[in-house]
Structure formats: C-alpha cells, structure tokens
C-alpha atoms as a PDB file:
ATOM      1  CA  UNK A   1      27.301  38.848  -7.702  1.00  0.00           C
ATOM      2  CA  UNK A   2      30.553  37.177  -7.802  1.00  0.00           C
ATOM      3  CA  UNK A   3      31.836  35.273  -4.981  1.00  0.00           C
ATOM      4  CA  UNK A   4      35.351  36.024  -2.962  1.00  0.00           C
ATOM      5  CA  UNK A   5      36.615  32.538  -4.567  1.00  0.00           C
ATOM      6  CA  UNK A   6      35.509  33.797  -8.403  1.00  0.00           C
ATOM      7  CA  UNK A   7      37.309  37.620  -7.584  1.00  0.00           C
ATOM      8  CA  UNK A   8      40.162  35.690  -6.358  1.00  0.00           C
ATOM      9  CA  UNK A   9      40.444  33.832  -9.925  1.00  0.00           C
ATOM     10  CA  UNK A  10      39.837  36.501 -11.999  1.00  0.00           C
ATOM     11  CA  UNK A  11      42.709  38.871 -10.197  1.00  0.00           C
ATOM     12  CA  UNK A  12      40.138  40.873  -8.554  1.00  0.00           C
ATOM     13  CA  UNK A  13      40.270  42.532  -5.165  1.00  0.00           C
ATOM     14  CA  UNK A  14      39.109  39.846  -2.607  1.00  0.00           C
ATOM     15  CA  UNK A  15      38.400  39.129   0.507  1.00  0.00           C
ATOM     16  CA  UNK A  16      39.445  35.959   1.514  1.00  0.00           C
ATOM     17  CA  UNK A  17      38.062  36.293   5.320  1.00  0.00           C
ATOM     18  CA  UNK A  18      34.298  36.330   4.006  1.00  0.00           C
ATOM     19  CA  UNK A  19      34.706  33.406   1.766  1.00  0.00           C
ATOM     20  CA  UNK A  20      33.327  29.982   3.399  1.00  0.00           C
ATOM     21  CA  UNK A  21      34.362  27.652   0.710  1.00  0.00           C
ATOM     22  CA  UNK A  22      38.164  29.552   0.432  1.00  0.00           C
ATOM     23  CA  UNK A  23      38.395  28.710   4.001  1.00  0.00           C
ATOM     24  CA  UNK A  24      37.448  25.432   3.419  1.00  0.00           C
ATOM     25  CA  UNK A  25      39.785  24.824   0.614  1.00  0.00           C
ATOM     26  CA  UNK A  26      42.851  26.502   1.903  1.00  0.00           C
ATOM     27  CA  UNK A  27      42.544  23.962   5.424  1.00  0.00           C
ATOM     28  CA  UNK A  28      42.185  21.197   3.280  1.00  0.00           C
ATOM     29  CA  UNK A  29      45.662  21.756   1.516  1.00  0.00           C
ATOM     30  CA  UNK A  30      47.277  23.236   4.344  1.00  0.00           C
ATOM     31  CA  UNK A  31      46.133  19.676   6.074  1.00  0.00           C
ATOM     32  CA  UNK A  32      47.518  17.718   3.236  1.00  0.00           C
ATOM     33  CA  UNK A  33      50.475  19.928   3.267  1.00  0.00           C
ATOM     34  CA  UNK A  34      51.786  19.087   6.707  1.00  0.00           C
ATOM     35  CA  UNK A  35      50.586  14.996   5.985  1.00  0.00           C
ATOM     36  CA  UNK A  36      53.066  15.727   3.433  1.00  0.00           C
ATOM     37  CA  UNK A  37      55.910  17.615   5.370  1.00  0.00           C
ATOM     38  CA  UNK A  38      55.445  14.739   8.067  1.00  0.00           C
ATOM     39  CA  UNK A  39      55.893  11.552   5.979  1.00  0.00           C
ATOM     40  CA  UNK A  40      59.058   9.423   6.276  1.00  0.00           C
ATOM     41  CA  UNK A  41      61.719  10.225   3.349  1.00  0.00           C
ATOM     42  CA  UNK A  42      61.559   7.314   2.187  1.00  0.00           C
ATOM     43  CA  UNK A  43      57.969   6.689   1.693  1.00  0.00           C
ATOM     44  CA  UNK A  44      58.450   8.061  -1.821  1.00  0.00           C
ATOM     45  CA  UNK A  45      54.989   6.606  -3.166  1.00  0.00           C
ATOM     46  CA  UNK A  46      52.860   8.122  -0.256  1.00  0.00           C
ATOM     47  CA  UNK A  47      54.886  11.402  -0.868  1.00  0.00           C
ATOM     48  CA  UNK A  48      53.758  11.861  -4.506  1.00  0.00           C
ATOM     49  CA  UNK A  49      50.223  10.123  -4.398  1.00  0.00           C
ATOM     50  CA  UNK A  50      49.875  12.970  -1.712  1.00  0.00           C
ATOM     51  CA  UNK A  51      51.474  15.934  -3.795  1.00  0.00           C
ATOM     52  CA  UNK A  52      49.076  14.711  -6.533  1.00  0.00           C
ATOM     53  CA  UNK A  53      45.968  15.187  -4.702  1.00  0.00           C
ATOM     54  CA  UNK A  54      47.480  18.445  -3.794  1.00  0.00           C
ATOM     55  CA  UNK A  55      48.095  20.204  -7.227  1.00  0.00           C
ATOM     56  CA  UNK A  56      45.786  20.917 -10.435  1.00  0.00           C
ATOM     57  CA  UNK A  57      48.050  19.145 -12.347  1.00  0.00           C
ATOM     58  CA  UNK A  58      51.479  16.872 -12.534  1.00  0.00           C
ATOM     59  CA  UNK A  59      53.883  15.057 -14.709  1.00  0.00           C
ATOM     60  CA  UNK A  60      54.558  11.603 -13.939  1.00  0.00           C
ATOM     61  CA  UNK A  61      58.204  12.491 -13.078  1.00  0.00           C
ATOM     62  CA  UNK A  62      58.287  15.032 -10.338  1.00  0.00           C
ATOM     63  CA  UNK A  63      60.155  15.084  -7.063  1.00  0.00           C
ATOM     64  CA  UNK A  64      59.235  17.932  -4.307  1.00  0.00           C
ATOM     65  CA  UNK A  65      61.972  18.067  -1.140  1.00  0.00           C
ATOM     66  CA  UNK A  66      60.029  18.434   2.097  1.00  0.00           C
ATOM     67  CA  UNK A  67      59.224  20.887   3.569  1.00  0.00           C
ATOM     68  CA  UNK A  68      56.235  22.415   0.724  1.00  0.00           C
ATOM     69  CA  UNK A  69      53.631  24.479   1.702  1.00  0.00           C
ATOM     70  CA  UNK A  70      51.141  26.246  -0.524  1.00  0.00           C
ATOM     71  CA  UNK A  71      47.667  27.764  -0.264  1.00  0.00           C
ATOM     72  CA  UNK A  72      45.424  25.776  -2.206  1.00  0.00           C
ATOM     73  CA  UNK A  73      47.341  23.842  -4.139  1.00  0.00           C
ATOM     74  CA  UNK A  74      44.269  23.821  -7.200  1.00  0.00           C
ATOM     75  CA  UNK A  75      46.142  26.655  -8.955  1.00  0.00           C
ATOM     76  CA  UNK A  76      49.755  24.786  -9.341  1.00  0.00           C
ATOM     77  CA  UNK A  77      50.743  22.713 -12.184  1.00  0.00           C
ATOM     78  CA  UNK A  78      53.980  21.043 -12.767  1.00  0.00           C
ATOM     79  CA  UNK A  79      55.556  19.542 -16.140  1.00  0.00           C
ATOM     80  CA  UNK A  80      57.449  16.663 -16.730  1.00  0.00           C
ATOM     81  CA  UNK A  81      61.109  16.242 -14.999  1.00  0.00           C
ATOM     82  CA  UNK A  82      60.176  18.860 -12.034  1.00  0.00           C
ATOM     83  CA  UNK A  83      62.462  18.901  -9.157  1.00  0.00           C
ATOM     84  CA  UNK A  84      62.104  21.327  -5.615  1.00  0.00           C
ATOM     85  CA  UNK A  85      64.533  21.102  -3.406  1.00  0.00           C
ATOM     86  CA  UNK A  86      63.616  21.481   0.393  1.00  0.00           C
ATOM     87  CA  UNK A  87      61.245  24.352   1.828  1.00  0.00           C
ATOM     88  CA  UNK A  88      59.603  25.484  -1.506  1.00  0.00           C
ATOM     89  CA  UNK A  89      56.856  27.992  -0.592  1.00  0.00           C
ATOM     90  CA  UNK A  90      54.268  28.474  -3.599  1.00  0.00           C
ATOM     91  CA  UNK A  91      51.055  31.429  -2.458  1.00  0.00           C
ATOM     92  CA  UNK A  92      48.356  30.017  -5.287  1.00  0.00           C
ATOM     93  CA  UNK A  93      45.769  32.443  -5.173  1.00  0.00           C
ATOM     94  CA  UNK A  94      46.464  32.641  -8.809  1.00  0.00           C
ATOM     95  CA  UNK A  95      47.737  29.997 -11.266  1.00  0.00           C
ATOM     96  CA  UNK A  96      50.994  29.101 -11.104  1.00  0.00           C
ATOM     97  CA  UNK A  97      52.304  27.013 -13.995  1.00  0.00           C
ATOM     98  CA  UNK A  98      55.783  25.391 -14.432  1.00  0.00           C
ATOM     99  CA  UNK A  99      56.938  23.837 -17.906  1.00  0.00           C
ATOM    100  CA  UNK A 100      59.067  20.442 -18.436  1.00  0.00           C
ATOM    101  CA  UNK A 101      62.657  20.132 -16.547  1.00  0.00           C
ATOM    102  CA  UNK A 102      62.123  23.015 -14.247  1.00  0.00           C
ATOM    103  CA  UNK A 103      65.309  22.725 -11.337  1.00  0.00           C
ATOM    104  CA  UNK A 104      64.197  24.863  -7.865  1.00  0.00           C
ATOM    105  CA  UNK A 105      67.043  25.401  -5.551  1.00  0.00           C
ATOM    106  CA  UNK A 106      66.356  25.231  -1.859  1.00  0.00           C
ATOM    107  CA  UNK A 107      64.722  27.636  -0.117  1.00  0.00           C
ATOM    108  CA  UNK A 108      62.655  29.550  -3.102  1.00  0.00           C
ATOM    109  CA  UNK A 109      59.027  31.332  -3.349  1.00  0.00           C
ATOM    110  CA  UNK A 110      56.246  32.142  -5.827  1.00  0.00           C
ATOM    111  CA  UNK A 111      54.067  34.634  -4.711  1.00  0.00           C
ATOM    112  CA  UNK A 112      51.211  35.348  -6.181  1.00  0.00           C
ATOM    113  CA  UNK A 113      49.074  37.303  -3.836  1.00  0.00           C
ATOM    114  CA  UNK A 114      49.524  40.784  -3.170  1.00  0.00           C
ATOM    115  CA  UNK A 115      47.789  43.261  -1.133  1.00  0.00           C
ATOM    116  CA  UNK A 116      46.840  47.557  -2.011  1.00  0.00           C
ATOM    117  CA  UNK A 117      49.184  50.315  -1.590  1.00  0.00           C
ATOM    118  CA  UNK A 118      45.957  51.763  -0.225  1.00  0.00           C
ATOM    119  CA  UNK A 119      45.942  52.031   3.300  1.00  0.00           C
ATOM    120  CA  UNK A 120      42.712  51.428   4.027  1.00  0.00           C
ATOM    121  CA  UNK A 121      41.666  48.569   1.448  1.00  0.00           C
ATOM    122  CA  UNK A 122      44.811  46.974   2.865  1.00  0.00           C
ATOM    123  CA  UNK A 123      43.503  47.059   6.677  1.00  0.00           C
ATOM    124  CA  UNK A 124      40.391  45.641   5.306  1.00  0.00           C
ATOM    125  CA  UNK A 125      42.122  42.441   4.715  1.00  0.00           C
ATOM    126  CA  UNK A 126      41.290  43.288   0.848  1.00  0.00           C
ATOM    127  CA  UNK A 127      44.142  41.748  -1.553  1.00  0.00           C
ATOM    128  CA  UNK A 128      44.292  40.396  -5.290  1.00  0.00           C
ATOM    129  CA  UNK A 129      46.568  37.423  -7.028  1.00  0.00           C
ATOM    130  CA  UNK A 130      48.276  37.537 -10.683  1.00  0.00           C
ATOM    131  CA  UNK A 131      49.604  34.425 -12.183  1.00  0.00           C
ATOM    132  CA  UNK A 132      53.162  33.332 -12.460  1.00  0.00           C
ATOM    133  CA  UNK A 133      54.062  31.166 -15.610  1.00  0.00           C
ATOM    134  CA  UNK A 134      57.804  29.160 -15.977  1.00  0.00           C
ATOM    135  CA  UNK A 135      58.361  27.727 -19.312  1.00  0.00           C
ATOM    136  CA  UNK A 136      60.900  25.102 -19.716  1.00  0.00           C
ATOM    137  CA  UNK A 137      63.748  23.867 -18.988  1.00  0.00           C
ATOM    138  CA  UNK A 138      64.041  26.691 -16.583  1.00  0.00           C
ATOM    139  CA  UNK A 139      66.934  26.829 -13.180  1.00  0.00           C
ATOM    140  CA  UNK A 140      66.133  28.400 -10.082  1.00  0.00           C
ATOM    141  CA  UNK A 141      69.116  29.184  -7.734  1.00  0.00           C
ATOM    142  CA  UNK A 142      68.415  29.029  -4.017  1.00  0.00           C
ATOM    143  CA  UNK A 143      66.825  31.799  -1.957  1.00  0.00           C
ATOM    144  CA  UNK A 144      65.223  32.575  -5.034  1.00  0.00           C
ATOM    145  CA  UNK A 145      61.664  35.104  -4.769  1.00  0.00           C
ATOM    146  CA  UNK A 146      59.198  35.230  -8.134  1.00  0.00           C
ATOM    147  CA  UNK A 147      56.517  37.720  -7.239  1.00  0.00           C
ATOM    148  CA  UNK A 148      53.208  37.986  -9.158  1.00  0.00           C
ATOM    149  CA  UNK A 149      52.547  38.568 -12.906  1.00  0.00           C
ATOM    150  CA  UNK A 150      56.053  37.331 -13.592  1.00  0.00           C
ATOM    151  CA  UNK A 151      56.549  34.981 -16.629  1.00  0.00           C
ATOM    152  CA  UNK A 152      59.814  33.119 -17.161  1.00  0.00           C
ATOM    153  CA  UNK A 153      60.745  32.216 -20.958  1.00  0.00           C
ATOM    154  CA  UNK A 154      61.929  28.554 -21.583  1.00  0.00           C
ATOM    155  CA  UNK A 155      65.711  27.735 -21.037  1.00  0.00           C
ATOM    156  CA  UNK A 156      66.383  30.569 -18.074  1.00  0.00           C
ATOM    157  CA  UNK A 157      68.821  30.738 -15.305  1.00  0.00           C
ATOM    158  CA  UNK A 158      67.549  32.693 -12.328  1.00  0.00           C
ATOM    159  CA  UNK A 159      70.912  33.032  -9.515  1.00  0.00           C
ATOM    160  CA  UNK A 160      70.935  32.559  -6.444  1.00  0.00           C
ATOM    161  CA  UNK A 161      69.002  35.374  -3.873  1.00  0.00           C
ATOM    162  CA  UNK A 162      66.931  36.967  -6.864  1.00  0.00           C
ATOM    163  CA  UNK A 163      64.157  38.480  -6.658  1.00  0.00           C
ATOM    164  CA  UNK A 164      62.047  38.696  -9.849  1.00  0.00           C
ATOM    165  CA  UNK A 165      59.734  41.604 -10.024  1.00  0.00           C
ATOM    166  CA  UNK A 166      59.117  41.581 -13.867  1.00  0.00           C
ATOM    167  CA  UNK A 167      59.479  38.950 -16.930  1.00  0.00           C
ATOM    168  CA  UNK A 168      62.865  37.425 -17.484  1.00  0.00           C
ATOM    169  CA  UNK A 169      62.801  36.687 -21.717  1.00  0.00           C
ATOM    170  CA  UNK A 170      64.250  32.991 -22.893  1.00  0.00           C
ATOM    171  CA  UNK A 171      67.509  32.158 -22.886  1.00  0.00           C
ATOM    172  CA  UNK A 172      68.458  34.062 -20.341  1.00  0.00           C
ATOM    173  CA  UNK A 173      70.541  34.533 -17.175  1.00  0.00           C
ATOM    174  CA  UNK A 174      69.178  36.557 -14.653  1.00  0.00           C
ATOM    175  CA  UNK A 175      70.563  37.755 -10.915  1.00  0.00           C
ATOM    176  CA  UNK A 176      69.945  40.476  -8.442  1.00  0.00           C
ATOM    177  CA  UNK A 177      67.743  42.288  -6.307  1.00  0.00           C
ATOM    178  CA  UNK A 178      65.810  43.292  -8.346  1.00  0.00           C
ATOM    179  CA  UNK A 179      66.113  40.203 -10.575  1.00  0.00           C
ATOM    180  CA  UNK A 180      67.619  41.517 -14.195  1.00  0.00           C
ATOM    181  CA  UNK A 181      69.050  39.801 -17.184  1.00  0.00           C
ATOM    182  CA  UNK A 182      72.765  39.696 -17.325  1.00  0.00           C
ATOM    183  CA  UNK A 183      73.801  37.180 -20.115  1.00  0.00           C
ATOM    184  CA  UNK A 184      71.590  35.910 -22.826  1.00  0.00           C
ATOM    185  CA  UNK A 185      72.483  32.088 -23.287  1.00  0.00           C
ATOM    186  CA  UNK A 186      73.270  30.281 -26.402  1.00  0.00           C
ATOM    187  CA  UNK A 187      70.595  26.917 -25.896  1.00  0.00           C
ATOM    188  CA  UNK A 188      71.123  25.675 -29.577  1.00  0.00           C
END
C-alpha cells in the first residue's frame, strides 16, 4: 500500500495529516525557511548555501529576495540566471521546475496543491498536487499566481496580477484574470 508521501508524488489524493515522514519533511524546510527569511542581507553566502540545502536542485547563479517560503522545498528546481524578488511563495507538493533566466516579480505564487470540489473528501483534509513547469527565459510580473498543471513555454511574459489557470505557449505575452495570451512575441 502506498504511503501519503508516494500519493502525494504521483498526484494522488493524499492525506498529508497521517503522513509521519511528510510532517517531518515539511518542518524541516519550513525551519530552514525562516533561518533563511532571518539572515542579514548581506550575508549573501549563508543565504544561498541555505537555499541550496533547501531545493532539489540549483544553478550556480541564482538570487532569491527574502522573504521565501515553500513546503518542502525537495520538489523545486531552479536553472541558471534565476532571480525572485521579495516574498516568493512556492506550495511543492508536486515538482516545480524553472528553466535558465527565469525573472519573478515581487510578490508571486506557484501553487501546486489543490484540494476536491467534493465536500466531504475536502473536510477530510484529503487534497492532491500537479506539477508546474517554466521553460526559459521566462518574466513574471508582480502579484503574479501559477496554479497547478500549468506549463510555461520558453521566452514568455506573464503581466503583472495574472493568474494562470492553464498553459501559456512560447513566445508569448500573457495578462489577466484569468491569465490569457495577448501578443505572441518575435524572440528571433
């Protein structure tokens, strides 16, 4: 039988309330989290050795504003030339991948839990995760929301205050509430 932490991965509903280890892990990176959030600005080397024993995976040029706070932290990778400005929010339950050069404005989220329209497997404290994927050379405005299952082609401008519900192609720019392509853009 599968545990909560293995229904979790593969997008299944979950539990995370009965799940020992999933406790365990989500402390621990909550705890490095606010070590994080609580450093001096300019203890730059502390900042990233810390954000690298927080995510899966970085480049070695990467720069994350404080505040951050995600949930596990095992899920996120970052590319080369990554920049977040301050109060980036990032719910891991399922991967969460960002390509080379990716630009977050302040203020943004990637969510990739969500919970059952169902009533009563919602009460439960049931909920599931799908993966979020940002290609390259990708802009986030500020105040920007990506919810789950959304994949973001290479060379994408998302404006400021979207919310993106569905996948935004390459070469795009993209704005509203929901989040919908307005322009495509010429990247030759």
């Amino acid at each position: 039988m599968a545990t909560e932490k293995e229904k979790m991965l593969n997008g299944e509903l979950y539990d995370a309330a009965l799940d020992e280890n999933l406790f365990k892990d989500r402390i621990k990176c909550k705890s490095l989290c606010q070590k994080y959030n609580n450093l001096q600005v300019e203890n730059l080397d502390e900042r990233k050795n810390i954000i690298k024993q927080i995510l899966f995976k970085t480049g070695q040029n990467f720069h994350i504003e404080q505040t951050f706070y995600c949930d596990y932290g095992y899920n996120i990778s970052i590319g080369e030339n990554f920049y977040s400005n301050h109060n980036l929010v990032i719910l891991d339950c399922a991967k969460v991948e960002f390509g080379n050069n990716v630009f977050i404005g302040p203020n943004c989220g990637f969510y990739t839990a969500e919970h059952p329209l169902d009533v009563e497997k919602r009460i439960k404290g049931l909920e599931f995760a799908k993966p979020i994927i940002v290609g390259n050379n990708v802009w986030f405005g500020g105040n920007v929301v990506v919810l789950a299952g959304v994949t973001i082609g290479d060379n994408s401008v998302i404006g400021a205050g979207s919310i993106v519900t569905k996948d935004i192609p390459e070469n795009s720019l993209a704005v509203g509430n929901p989040c919908r392509v307005i322009k495509k853009l010429n990247n030759n």
